[in-house]
C-alpha atoms as a PDB file:
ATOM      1  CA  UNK A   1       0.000   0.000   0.000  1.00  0.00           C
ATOM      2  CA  UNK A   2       1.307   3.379  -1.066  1.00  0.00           C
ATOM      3  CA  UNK A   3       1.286   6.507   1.652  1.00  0.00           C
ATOM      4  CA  UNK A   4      -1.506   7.920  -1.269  1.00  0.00           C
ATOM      5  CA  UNK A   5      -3.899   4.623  -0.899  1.00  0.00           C
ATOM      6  CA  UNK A   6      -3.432   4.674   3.174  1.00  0.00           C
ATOM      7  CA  UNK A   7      -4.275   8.589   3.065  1.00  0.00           C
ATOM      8  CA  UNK A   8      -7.338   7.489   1.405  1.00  0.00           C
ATOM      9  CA  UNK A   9      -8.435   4.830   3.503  1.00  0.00           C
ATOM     10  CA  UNK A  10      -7.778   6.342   6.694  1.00  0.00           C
ATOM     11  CA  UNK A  11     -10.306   9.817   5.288  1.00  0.00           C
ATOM     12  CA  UNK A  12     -12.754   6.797   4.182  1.00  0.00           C
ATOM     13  CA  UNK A  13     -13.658   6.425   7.955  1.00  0.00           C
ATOM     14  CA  UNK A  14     -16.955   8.245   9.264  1.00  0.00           C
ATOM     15  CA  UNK A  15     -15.932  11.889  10.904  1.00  0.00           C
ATOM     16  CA  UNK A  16     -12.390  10.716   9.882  1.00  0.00           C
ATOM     17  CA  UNK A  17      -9.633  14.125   9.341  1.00  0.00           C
ATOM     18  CA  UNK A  18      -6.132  14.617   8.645  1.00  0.00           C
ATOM     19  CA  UNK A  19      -4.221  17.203  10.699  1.00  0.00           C
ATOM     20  CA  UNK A  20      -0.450  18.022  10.825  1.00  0.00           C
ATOM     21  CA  UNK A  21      -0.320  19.201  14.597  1.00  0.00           C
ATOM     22  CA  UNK A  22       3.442  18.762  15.222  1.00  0.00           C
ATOM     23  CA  UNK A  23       4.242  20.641  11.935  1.00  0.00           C
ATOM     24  CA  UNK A  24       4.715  19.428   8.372  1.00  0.00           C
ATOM     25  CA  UNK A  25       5.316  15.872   7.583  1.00  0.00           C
ATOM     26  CA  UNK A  26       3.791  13.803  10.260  1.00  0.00           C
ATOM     27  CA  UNK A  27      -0.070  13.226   9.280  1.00  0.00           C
ATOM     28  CA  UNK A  28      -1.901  12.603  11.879  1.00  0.00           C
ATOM     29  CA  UNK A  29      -5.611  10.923  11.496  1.00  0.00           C
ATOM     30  CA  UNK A  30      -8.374  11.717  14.467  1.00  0.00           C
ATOM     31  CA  UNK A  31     -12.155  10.064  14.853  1.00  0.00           C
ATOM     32  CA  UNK A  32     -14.358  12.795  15.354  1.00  0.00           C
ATOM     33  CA  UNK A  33     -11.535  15.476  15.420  1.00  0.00           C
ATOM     34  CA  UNK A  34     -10.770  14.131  19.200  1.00  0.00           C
ATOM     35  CA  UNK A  35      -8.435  11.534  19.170  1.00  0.00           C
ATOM     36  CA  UNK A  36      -6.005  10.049  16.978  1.00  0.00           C
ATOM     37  CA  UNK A  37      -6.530   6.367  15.594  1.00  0.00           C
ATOM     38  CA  UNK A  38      -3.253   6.345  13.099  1.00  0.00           C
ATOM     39  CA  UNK A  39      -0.002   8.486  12.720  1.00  0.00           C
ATOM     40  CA  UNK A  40       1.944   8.458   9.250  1.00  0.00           C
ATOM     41  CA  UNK A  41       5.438   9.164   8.537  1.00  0.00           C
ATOM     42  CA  UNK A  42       8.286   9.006   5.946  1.00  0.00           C
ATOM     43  CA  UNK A  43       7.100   7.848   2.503  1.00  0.00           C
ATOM     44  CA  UNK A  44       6.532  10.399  -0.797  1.00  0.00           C
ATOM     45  CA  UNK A  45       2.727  11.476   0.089  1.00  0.00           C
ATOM     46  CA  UNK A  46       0.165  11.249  -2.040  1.00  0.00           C
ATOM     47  CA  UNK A  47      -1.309  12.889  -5.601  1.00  0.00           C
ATOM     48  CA  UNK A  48       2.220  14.980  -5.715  1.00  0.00           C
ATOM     49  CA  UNK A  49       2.047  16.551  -2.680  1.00  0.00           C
ATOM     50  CA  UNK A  50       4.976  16.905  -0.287  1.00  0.00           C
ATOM     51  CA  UNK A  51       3.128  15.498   2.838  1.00  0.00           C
ATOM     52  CA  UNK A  52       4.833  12.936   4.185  1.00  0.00           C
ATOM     53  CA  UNK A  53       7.862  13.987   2.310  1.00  0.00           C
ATOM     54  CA  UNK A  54      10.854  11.926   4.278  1.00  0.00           C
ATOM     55  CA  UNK A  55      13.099   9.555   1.721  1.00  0.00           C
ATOM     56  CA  UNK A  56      12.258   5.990   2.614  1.00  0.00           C
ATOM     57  CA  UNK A  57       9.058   4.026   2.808  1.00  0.00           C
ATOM     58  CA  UNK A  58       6.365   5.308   5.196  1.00  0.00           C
ATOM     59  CA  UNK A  59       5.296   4.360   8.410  1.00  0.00           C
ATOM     60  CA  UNK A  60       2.050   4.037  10.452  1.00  0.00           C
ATOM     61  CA  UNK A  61       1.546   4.112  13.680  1.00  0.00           C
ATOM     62  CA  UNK A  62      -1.844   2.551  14.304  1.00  0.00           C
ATOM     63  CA  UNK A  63      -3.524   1.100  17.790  1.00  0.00           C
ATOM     64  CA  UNK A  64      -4.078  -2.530  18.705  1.00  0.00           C
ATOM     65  CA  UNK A  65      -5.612  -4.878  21.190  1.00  0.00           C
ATOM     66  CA  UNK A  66      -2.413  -5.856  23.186  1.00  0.00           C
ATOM     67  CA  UNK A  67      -2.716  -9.437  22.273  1.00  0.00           C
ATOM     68  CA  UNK A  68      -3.417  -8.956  18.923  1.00  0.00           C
ATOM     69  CA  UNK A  69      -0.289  -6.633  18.415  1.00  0.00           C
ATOM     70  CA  UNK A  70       2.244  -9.322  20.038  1.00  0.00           C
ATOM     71  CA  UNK A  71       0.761 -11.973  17.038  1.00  0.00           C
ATOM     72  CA  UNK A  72       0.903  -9.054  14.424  1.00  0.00           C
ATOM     73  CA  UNK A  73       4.978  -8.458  14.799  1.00  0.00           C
ATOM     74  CA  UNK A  74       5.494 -11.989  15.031  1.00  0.00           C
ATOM     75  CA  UNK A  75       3.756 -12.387  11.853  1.00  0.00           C
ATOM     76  CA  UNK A  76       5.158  -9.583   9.817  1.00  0.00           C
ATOM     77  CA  UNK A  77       8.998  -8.299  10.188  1.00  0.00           C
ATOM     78  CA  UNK A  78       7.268  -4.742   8.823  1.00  0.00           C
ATOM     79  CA  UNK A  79       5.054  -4.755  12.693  1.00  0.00           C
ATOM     80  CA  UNK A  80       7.148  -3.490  15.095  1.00  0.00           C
ATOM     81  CA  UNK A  81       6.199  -1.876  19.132  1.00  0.00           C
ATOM     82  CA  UNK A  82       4.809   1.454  17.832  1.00  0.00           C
ATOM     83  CA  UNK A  83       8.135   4.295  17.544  1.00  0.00           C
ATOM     84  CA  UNK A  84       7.253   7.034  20.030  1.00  0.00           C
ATOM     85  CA  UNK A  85       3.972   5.244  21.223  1.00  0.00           C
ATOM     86  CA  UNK A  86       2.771   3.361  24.036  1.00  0.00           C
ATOM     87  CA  UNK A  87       4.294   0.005  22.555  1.00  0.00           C
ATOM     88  CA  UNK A  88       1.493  -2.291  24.251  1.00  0.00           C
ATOM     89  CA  UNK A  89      -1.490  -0.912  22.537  1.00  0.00           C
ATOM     90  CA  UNK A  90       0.477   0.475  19.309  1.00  0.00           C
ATOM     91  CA  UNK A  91       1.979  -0.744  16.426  1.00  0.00           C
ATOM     92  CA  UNK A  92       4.106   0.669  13.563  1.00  0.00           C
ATOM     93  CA  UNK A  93       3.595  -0.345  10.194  1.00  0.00           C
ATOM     94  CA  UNK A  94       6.560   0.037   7.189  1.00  0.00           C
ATOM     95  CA  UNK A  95       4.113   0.448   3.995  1.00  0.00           C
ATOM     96  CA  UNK A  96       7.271  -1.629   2.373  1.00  0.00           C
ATOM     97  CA  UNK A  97       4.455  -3.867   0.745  1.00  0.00           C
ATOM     98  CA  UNK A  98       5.141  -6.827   2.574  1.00  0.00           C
ATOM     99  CA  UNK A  99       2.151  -6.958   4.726  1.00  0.00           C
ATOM    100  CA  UNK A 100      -0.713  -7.359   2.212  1.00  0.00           C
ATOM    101  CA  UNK A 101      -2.988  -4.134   1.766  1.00  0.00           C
ATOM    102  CA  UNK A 102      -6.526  -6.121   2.744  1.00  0.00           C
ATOM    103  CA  UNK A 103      -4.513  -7.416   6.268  1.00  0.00           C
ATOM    104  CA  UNK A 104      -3.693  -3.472   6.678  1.00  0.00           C
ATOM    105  CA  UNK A 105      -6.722  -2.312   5.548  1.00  0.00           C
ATOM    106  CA  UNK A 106      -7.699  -4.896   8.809  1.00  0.00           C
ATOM    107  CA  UNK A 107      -5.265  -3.293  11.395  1.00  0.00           C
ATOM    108  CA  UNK A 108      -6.518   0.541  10.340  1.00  0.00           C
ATOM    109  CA  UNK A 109     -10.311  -0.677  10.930  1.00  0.00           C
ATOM    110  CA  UNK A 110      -9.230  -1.968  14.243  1.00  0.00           C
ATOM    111  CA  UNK A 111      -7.419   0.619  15.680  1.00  0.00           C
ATOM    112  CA  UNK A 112     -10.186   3.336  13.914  1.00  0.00           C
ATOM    113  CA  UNK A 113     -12.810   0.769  16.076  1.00  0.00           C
ATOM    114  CA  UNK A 114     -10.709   1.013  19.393  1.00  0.00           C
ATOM    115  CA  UNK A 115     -10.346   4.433  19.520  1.00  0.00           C
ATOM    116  CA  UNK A 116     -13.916   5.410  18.250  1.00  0.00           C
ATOM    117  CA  UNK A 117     -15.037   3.293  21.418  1.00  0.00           C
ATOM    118  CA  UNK A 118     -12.858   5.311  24.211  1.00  0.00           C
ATOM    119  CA  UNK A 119     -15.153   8.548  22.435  1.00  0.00           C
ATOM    120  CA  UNK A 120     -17.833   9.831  24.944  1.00  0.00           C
ATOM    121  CA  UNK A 121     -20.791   8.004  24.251  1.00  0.00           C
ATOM    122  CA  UNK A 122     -23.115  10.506  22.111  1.00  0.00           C
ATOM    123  CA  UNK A 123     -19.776  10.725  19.713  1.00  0.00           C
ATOM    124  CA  UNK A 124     -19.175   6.994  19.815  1.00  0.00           C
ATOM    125  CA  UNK A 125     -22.831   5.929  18.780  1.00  0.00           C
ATOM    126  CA  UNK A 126     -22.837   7.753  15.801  1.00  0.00           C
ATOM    127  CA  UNK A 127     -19.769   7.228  14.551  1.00  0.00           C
ATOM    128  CA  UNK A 128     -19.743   3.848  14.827  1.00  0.00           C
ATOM    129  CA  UNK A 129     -23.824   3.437  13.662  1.00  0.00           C
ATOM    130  CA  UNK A 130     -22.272   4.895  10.240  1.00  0.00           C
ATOM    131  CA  UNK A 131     -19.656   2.736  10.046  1.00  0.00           C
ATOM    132  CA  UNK A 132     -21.247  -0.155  10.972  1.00  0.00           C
ATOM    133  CA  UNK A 133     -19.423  -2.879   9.281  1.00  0.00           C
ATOM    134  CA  UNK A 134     -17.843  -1.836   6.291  1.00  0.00           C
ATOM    135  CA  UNK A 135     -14.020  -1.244   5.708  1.00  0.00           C
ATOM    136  CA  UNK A 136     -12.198   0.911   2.782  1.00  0.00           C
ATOM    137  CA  UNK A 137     -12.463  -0.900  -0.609  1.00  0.00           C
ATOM    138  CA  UNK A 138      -9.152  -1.993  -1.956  1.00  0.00           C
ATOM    139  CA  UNK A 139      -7.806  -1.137  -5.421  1.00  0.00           C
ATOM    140  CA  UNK A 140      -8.438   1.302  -8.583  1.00  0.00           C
ATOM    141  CA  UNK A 141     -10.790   4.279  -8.275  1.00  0.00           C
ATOM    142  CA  UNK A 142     -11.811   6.644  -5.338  1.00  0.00           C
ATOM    143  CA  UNK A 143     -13.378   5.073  -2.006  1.00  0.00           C
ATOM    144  CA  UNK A 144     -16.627   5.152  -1.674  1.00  0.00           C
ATOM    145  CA  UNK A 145     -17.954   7.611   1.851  1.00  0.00           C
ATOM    146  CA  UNK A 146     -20.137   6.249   4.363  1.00  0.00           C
ATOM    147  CA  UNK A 147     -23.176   7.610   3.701  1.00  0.00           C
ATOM    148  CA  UNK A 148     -24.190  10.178   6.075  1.00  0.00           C
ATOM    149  CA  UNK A 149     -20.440  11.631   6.626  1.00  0.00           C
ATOM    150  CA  UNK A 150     -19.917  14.171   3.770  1.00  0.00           C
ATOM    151  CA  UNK A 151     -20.151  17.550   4.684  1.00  0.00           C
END
């Protein structure tokens, strides 16, 4: 998955937005601009743009059940304890193409899940009723928006 097609599946989330809070580079994606369910770094950015503009492939940080994170890094060398995170609930991702797009598509949708259900409960309800159980589509074209999340 390219830093371009992660940008685009992390926005596909309901009330999902990008912000650049500790300057350019690092994009940061919130739920409900509160909190922050994935981090990206490094890579070449997407359509052009310099976002994200470090040489090397990109990162993500993204949350995790505990458990689950321990089986994720032994089952990919790109998993590793999340860089500057809590490294029990967070993992970081190299978009190096060796962890297949539909397992990461997996990971984002969990950690997009966790975090919507720390929201208070009002903010949690809906954002998660719009979800409900649908995930970014993988491959050509532009995602499709949960209905009921365009401005």
């Amino acid at each position: 998955m390219t830093p371009g097609e992660f940008i685009d599946a992390a926005l596909w989330f309901p009330e999902a937005e990008e912000s650049e809070p500790f300057g350019p580079g690092p994009l940061v994606y919130k739920v409900a601009r509160q909190k922050m369910f994935a981090l990206l770094t490094g890579g070449s950015g997407s359509s052009g743009s310099s976002r994200a503009s470090e040489d090397g492939p990109a990162t993500v940080n993204l949350k995790c059940d505990p458990e689950l994170a321990l089986e994720l890094r032994g089952q990919f060398p790109a998993v590793t304890p999340g860089w500057h995170m809590n490294k029990r609930h967070w993992n970081s991702v190299l978009l190096d193409g060796s962890v297949p797009d539909d397992e990461l598509v997996e990971m984002l949708r969990h950690s997009y899940v966790l975090v919507a259900r720390s929201l208070r409960r009002v903010d949690r309800d809906r954002v998660l009723a719009v979800l409900g159980e649908g995930a970014p589509p993988l491959g050509e074209g532009a995602p499709e928006v949960p209905a009921g999340t365009q401005d």
